[in-house]
N, C-alpha and C. Protein backbone atom coordinates (compact mmCIF):
# COMPACT_ATOMS: atom_id res chain seq x y z
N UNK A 1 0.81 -1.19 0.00
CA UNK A 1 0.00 0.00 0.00
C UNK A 1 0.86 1.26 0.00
N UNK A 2 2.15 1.01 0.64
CA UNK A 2 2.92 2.70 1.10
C UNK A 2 3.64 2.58 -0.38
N UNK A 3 3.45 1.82 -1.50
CA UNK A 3 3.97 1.95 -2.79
C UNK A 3 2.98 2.30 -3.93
N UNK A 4 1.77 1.99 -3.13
CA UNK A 4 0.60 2.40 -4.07
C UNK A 4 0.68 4.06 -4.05
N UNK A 5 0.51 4.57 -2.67
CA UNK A 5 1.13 5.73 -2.30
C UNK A 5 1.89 6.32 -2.82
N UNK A 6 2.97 6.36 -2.87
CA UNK A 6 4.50 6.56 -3.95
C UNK A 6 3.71 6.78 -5.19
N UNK A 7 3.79 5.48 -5.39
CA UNK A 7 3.64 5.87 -6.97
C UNK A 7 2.70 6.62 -7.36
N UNK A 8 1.33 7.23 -6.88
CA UNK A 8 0.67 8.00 -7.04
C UNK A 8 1.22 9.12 -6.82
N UNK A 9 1.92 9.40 -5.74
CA UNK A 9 2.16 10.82 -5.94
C UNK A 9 3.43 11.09 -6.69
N UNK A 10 4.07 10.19 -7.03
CA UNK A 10 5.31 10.58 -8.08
C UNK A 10 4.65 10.57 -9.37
N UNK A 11 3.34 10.00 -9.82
CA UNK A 11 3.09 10.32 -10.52
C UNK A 11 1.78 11.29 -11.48
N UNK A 12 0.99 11.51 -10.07
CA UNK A 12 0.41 12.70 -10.68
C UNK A 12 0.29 13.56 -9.48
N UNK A 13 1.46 14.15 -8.37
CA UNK A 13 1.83 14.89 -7.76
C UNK A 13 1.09 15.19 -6.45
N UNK A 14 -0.45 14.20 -6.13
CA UNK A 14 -0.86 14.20 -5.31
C UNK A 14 -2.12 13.09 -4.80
N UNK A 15 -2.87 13.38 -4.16
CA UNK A 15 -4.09 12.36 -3.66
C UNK A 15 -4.85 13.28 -3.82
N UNK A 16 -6.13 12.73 -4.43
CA UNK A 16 -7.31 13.88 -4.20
C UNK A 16 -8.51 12.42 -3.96
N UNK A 17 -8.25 11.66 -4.31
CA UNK A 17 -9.17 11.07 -3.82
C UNK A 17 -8.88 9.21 -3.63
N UNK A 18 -9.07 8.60 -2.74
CA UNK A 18 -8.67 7.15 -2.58
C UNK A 18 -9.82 6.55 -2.33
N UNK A 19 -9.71 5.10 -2.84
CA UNK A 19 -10.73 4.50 -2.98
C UNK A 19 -10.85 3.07 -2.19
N UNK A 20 -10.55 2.76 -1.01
CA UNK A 20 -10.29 1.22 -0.47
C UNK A 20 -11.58 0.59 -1.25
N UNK A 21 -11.18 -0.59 -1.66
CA UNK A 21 -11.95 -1.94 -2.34
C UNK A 21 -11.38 -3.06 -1.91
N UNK A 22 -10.84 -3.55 -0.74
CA UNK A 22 -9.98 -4.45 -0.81
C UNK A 22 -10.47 -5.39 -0.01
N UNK A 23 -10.99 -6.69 -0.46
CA UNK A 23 -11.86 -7.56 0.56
C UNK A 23 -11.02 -9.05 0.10
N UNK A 24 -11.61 -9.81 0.97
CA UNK A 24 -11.36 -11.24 0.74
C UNK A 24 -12.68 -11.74 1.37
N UNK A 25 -12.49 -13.24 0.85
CA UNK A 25 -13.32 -14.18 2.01
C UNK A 25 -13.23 -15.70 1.65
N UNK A 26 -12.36 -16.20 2.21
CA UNK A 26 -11.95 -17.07 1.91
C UNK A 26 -12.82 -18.74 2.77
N UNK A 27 -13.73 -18.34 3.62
CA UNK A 27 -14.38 -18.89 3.93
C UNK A 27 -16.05 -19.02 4.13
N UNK A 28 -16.73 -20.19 3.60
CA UNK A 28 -18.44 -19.84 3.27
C UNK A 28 -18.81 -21.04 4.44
N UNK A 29 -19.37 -20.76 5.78
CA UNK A 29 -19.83 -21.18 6.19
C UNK A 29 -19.83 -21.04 7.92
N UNK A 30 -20.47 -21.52 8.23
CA UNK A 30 -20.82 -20.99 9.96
C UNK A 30 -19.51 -20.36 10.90
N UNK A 31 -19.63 -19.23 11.36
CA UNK A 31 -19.29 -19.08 12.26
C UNK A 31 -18.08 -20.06 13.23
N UNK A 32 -18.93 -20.98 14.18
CA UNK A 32 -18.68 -22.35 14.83
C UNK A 32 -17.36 -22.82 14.14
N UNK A 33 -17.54 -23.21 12.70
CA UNK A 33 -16.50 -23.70 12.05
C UNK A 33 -15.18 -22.73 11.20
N UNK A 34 -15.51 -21.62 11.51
CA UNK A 34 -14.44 -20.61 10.79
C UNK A 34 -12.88 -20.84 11.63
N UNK A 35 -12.01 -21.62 10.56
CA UNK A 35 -10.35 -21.69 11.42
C UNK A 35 -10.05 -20.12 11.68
N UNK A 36 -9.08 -19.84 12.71
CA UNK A 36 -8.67 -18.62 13.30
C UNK A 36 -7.70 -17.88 11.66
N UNK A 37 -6.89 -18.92 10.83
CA UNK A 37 -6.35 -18.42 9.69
C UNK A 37 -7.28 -17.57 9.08
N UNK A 38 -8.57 -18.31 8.58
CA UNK A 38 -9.39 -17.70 7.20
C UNK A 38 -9.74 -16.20 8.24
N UNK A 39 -10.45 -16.67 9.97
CA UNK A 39 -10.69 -15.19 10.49
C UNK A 39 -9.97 -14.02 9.74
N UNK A 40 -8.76 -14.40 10.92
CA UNK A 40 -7.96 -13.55 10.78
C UNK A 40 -7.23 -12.90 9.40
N UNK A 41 -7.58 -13.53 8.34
CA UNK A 41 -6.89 -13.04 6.52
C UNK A 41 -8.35 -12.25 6.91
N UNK A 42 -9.33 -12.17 6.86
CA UNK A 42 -10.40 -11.29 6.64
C UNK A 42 -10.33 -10.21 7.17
N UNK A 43 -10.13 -10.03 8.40
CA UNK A 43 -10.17 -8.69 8.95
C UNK A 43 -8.57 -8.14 8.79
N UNK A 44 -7.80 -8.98 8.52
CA UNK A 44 -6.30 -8.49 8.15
C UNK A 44 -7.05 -7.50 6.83
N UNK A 45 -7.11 -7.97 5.65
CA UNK A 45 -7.81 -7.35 4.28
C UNK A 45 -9.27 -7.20 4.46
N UNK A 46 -9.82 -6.95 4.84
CA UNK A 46 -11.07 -6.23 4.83
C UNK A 46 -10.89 -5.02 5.84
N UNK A 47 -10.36 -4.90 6.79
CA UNK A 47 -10.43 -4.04 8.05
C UNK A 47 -8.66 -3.32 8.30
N UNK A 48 -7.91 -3.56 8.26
CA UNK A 48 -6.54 -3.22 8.66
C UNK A 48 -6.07 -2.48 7.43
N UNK A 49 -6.07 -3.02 6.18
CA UNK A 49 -5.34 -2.89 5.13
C UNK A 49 -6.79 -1.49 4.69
N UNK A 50 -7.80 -1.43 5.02
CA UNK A 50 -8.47 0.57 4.75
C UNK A 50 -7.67 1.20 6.06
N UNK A 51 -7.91 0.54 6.93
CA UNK A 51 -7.38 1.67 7.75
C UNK A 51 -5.76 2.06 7.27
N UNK A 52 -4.97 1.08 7.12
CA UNK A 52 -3.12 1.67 7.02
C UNK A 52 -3.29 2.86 5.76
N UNK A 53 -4.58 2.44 4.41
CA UNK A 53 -4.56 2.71 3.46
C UNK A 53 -4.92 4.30 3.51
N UNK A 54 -5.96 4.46 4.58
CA UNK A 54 -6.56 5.81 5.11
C UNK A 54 -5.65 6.63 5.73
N UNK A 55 -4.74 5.70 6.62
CA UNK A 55 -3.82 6.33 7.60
C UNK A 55 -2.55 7.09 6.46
N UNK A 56 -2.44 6.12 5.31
CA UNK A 56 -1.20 6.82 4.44
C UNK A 56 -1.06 7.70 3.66
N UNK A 57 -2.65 8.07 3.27
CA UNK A 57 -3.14 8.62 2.38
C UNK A 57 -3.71 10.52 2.43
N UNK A 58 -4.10 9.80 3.82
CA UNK A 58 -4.63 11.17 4.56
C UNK A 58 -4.03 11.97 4.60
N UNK A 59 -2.31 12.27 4.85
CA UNK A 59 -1.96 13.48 5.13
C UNK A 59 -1.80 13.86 3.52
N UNK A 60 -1.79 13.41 2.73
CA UNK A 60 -1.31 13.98 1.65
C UNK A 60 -2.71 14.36 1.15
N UNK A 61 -3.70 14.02 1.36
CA UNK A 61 -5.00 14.79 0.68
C UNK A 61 -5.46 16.24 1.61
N UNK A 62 -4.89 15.72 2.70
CA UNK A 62 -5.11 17.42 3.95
C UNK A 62 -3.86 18.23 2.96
N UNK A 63 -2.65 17.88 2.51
CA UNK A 63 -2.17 18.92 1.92
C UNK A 63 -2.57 19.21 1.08
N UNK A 64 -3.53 18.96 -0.05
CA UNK A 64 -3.86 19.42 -1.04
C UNK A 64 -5.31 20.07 -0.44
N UNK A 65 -5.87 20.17 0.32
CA UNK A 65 -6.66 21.15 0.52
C UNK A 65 -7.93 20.43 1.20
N UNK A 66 -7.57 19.06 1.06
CA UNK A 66 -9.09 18.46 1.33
C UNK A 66 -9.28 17.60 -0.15
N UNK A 67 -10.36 16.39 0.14
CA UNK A 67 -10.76 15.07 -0.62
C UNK A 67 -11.62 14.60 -0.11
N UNK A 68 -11.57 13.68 -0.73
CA UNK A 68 -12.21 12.00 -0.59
C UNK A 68 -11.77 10.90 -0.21
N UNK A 69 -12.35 10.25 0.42
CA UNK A 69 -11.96 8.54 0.57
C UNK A 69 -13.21 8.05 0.80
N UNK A 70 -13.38 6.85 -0.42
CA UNK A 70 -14.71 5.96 -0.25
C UNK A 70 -14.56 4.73 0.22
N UNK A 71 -14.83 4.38 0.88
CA UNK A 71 -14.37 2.81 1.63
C UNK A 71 -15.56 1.87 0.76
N UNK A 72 -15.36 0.92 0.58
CA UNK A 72 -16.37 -0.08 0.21
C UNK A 72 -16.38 -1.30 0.68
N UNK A 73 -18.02 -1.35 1.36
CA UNK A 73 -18.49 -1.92 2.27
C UNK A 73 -19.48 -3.79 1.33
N UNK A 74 -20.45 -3.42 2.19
CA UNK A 74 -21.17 -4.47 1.96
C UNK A 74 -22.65 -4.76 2.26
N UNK A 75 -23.43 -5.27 2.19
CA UNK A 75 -24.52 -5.01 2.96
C UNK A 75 -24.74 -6.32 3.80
N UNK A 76 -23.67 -7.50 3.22
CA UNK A 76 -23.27 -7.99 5.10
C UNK A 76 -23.16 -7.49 6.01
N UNK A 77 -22.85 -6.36 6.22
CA UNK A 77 -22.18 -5.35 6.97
C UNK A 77 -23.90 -4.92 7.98
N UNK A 78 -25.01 -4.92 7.34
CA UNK A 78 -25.87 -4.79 7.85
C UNK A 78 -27.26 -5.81 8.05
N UNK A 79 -26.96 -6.99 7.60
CA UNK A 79 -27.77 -7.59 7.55
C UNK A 79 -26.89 -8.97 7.89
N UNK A 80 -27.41 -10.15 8.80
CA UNK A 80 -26.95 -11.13 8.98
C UNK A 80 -27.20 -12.49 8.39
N UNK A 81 -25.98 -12.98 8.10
CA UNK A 81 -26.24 -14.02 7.13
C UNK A 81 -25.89 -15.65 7.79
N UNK A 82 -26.17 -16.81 6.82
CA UNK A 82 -25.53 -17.77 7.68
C UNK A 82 -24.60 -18.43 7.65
N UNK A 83 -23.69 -18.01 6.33
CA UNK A 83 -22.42 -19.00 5.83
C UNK A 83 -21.51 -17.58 5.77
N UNK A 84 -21.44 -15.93 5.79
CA UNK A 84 -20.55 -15.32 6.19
C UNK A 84 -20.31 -14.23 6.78
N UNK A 85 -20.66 -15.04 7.90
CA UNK A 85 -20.84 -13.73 9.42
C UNK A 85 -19.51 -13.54 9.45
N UNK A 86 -17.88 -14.17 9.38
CA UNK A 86 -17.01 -13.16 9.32
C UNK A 86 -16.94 -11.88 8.20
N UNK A 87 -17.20 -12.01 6.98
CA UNK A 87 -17.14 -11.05 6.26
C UNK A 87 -18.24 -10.00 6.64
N UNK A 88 -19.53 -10.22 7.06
CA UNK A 88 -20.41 -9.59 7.44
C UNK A 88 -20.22 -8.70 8.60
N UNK A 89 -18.79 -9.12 9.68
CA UNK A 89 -18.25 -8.57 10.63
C UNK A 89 -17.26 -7.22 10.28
N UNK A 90 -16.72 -7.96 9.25
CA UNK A 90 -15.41 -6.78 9.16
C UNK A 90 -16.38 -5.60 7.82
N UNK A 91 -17.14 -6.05 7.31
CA UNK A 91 -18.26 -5.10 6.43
C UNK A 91 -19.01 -3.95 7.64
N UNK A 92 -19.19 -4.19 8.39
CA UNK A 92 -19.63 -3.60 9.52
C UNK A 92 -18.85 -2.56 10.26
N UNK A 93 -17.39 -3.60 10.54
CA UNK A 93 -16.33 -2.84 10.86
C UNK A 93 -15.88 -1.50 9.31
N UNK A 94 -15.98 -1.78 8.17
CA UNK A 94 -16.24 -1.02 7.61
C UNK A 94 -17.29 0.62 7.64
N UNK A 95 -18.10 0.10 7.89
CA UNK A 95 -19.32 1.12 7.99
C UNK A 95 -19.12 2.24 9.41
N UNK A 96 -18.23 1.57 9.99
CA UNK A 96 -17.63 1.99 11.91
C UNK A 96 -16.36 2.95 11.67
N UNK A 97 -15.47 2.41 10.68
CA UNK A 97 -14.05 3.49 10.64
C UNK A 97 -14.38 4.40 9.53
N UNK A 98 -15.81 4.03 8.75
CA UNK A 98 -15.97 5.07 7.93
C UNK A 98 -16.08 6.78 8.95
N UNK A 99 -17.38 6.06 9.51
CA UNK A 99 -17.95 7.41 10.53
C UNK A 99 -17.00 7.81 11.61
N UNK A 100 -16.13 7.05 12.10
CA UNK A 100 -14.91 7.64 12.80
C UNK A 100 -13.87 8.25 12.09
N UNK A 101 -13.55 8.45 11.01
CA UNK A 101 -12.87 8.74 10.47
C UNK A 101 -13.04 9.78 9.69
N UNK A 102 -14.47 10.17 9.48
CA UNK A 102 -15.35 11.35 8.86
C UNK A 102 -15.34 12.48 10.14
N UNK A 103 -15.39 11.85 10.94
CA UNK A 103 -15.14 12.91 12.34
C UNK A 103 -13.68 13.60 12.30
N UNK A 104 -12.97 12.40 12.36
CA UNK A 104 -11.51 12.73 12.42
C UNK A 104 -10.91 13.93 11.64
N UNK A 105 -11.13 13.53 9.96
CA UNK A 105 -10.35 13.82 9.03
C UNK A 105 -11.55 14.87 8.87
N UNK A 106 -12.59 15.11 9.27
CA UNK A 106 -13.35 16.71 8.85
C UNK A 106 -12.39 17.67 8.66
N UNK A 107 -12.16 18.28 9.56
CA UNK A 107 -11.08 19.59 9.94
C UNK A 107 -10.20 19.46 9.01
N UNK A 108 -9.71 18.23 8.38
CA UNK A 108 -8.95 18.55 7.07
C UNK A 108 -9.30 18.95 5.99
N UNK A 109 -10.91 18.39 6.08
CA UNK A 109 -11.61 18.56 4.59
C UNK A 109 -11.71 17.28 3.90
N UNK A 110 -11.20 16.58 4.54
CA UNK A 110 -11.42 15.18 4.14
C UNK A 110 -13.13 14.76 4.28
N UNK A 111 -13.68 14.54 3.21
CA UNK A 111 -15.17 13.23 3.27
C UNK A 111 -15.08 12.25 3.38
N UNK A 112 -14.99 11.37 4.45
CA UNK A 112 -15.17 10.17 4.25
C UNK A 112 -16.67 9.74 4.04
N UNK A 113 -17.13 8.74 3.09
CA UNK A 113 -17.86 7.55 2.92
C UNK A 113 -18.14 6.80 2.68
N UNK A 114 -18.90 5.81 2.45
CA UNK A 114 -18.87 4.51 2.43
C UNK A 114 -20.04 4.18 1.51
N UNK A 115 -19.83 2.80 0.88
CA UNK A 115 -21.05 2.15 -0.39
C UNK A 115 -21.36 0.53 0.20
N UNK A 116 -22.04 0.29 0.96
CA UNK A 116 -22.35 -0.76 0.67
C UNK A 116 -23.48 -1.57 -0.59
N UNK A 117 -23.04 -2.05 -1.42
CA UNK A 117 -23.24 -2.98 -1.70
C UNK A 117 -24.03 -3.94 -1.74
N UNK A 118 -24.70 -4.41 -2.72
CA UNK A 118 -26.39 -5.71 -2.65
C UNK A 118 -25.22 -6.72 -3.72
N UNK A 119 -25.48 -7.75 -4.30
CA UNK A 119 -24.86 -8.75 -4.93
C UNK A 119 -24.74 -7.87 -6.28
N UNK A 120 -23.70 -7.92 -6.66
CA UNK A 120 -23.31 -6.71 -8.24
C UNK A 120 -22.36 -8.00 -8.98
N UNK A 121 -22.51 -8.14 -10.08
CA UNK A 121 -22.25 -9.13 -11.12
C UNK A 121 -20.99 -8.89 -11.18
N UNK A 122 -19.98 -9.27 -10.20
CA UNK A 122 -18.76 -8.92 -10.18
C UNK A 122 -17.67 -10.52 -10.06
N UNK A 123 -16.03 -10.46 -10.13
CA UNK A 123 -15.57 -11.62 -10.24
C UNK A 123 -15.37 -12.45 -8.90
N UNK A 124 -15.68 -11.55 -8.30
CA UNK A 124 -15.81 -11.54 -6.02
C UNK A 124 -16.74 -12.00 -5.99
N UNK A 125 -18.18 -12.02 -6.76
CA UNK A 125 -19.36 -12.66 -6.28
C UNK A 125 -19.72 -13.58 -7.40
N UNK A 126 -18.67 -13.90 -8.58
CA UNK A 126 -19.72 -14.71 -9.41
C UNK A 126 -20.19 -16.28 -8.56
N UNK A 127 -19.26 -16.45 -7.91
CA UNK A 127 -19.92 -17.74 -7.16
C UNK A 127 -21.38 -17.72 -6.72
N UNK A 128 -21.92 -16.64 -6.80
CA UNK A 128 -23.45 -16.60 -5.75
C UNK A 128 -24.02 -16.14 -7.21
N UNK A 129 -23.77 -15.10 -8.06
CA UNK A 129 -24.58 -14.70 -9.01
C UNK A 129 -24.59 -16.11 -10.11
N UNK A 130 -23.57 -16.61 -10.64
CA UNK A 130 -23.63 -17.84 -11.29
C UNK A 130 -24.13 -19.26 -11.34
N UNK A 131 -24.09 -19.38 -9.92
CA UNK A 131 -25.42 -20.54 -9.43
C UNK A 131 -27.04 -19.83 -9.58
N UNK A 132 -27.51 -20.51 -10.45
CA UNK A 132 -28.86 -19.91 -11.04
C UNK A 132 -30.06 -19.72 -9.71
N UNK A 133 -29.90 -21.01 -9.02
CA UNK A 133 -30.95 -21.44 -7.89
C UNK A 133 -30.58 -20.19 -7.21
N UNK A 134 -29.45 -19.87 -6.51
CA UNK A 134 -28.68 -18.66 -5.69
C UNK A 134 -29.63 -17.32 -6.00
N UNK A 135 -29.23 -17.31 -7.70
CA UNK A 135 -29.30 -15.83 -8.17
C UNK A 135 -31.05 -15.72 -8.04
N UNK A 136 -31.65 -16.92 -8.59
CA UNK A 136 -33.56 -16.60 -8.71
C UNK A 136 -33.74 -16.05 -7.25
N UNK A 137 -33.20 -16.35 -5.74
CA UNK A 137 -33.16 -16.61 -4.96
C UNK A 137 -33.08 -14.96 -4.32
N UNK A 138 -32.13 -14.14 -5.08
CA UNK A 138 -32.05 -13.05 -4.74
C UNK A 138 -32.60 -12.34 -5.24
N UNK A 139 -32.60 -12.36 -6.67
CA UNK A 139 -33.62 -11.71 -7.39
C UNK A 139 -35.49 -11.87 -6.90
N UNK A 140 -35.30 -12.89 -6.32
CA UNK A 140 -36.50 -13.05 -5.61
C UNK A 140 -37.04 -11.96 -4.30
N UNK A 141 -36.30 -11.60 -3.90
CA UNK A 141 -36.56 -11.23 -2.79
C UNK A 141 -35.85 -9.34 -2.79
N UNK A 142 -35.41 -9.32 -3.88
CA UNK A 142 -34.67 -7.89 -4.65
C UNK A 142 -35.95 -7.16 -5.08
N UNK A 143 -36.03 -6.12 -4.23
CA UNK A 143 -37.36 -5.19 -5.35
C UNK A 143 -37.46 -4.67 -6.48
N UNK A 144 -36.09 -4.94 -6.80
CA UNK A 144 -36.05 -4.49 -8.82
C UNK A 144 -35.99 -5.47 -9.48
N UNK A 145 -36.08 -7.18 -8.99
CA UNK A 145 -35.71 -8.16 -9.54
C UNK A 145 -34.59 -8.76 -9.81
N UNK A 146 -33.48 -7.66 -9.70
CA UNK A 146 -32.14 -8.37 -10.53
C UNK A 146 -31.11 -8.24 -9.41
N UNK A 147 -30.00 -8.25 -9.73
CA UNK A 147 -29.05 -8.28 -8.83
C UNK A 147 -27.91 -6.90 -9.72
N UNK A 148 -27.31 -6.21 -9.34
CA UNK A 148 -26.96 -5.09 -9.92
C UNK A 148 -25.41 -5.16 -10.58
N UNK A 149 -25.45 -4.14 -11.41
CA UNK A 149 -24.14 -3.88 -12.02
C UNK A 149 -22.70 -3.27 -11.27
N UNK A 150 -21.66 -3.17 -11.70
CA UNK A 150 -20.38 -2.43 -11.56
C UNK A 150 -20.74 -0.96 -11.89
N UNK A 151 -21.24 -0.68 -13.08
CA UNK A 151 -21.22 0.83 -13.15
C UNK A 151 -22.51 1.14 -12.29
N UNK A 152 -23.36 0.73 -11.96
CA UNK A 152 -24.21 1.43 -10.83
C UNK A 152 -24.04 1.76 -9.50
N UNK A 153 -22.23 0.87 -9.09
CA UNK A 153 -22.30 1.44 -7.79
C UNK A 153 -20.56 2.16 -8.07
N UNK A 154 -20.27 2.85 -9.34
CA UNK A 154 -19.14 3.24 -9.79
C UNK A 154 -19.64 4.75 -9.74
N UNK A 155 -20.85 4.68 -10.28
CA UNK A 155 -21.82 5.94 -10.28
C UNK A 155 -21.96 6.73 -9.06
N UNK A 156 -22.01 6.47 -8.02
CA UNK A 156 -22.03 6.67 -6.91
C UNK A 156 -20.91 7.14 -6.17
N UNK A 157 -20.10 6.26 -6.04
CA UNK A 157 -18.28 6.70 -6.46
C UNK A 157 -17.95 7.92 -7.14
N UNK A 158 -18.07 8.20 -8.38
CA UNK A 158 -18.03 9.02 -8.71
C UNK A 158 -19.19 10.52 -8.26
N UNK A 159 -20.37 10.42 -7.93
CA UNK A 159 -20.82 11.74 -7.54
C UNK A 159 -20.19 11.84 -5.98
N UNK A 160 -19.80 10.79 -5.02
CA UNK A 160 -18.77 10.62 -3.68
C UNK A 160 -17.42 11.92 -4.21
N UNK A 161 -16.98 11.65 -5.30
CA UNK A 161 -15.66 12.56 -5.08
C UNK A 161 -16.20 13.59 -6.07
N UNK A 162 -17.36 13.81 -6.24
CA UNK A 162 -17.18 15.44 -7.08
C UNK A 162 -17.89 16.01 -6.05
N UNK A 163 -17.99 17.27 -6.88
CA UNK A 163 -18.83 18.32 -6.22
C UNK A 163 -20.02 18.51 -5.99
N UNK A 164 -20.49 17.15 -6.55
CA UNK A 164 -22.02 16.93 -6.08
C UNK A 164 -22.21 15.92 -4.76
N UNK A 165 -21.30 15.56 -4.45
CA UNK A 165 -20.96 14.85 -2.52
C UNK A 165 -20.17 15.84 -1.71
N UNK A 166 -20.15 16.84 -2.19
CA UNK A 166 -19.55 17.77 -1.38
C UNK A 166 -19.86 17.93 -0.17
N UNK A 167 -20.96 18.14 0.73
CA UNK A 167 -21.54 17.97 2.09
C UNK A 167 -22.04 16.86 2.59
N UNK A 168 -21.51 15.47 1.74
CA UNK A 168 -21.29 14.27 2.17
C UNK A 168 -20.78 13.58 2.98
N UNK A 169 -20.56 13.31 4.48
CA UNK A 169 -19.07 12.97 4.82
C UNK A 169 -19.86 11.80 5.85
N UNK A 170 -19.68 10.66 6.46
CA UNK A 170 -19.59 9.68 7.03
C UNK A 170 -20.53 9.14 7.31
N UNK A 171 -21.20 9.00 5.64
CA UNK A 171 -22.34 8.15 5.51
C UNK A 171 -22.28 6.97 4.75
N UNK A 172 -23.08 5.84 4.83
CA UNK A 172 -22.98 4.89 3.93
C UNK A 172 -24.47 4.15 3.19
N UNK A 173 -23.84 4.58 2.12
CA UNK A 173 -24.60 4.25 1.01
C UNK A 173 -25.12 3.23 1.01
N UNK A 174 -26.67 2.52 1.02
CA UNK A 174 -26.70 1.13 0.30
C UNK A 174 -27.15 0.81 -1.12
N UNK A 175 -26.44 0.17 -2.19
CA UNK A 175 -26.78 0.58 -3.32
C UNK A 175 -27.00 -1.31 -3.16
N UNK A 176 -28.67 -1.58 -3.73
CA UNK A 176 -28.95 -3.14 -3.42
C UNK A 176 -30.00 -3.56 -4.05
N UNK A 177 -30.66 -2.79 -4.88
CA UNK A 177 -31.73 -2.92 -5.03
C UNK A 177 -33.18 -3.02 -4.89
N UNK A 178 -32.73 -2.32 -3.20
CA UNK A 178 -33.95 -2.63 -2.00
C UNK A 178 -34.17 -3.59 -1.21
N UNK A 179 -33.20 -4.76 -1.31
CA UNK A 179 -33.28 -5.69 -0.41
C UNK A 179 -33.52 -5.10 0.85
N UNK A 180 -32.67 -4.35 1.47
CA UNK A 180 -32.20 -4.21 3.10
C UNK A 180 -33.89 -3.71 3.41
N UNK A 181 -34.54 -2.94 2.55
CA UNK A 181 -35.74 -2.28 3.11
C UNK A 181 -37.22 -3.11 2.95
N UNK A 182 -36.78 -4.21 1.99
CA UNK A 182 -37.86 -5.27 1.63
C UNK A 182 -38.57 -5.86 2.30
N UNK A 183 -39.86 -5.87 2.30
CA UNK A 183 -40.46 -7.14 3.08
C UNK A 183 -40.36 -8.67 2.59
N UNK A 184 -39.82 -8.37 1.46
CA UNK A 184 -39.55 -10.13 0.62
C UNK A 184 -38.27 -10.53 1.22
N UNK A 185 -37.65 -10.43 2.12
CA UNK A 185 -36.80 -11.07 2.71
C UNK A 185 -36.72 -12.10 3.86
């Protein structure tokens, strides 16, 4: 990460806006049975690796006057599941260093916020969108029917770092299709 750093600012002279995306989950199933390894890789990369990423990033966007940082979450993060309550933990823990950190980094001018996330046709979730039974399953219970795209929650991202999130700061988004608010769940 402190090279992702570098090289950004050696090569376009500063930070104006960072984007943590960095998840794993290397384990699908209860709680009870989660080894302390798979735990611990999760909240190592889901939870540690935004914060060092926030922590490295930050002073160099307070020198430029003030930014962005969008953390991306999950809507594990708010809703409980039964095969990945660790990821659903550190998604949470997500949604927690967003709003602490929107406090923090105000006075710099820093926004922090956050996107969680409904199932988006991505290479992280084709396992759940590609099993058909899975996907009817969500789409079932999804108030738009489908399960969503990359550029619909890129969209979002992008009005996060312009000037139309400008009085935005340590909130989180759920972009899902309406699940979280559904009664079909």
């Amino acid at each position: 990460m402190q090279a992702l750093v570098d090289q950004t600012l050696a090569r376009f002279g500063g930070i104006d806006i960072v984007v943590c995306n960095a998840a794993v989950d290397p384990f699908f199933g209860s709680l009870r049975d989660i080894p302390d390894s798979a735990f611990d890789r999760i909240m190592e990369t889901n939870i540690r690796s935004t914060h060092w990423l926030c922590q490295m990033a930050s002073p160099h966007i307070a020198a430029r006057g003030g930014g962005t940082i969008i953390i991306v979450s999950s809507v594990g993060g708010l809703r409980a599941g039964g095969v990945l309550g660790a990821h659903g933990i550190s998604k949470a823990a997500d949604m927690q260093i967003t709003r602490a950190l929107a406090v923090e980094y105000g006075a710099d001018n820093i926004r922090v916020n956050c996107i969680a996330p409904g199932l988006i046709r991505t290479d992280f979730a084709r396992a759940l969108w590609e099993d058909e039974k899975r996907l009817n399953g969500v789409n079932a219970m999804t108030p738009l029917g489908r399960i969503g795209e990359p550029d619909e929650i890129a969209g979002t991202a992008v009005m996060l770092a312009s000037a139309a999130g400008s009085f935005i700061s340590g909130e989180t988004i759920v972009i899902d299709g309406g699940v979280t608010i559904s009664s079909k769940v």
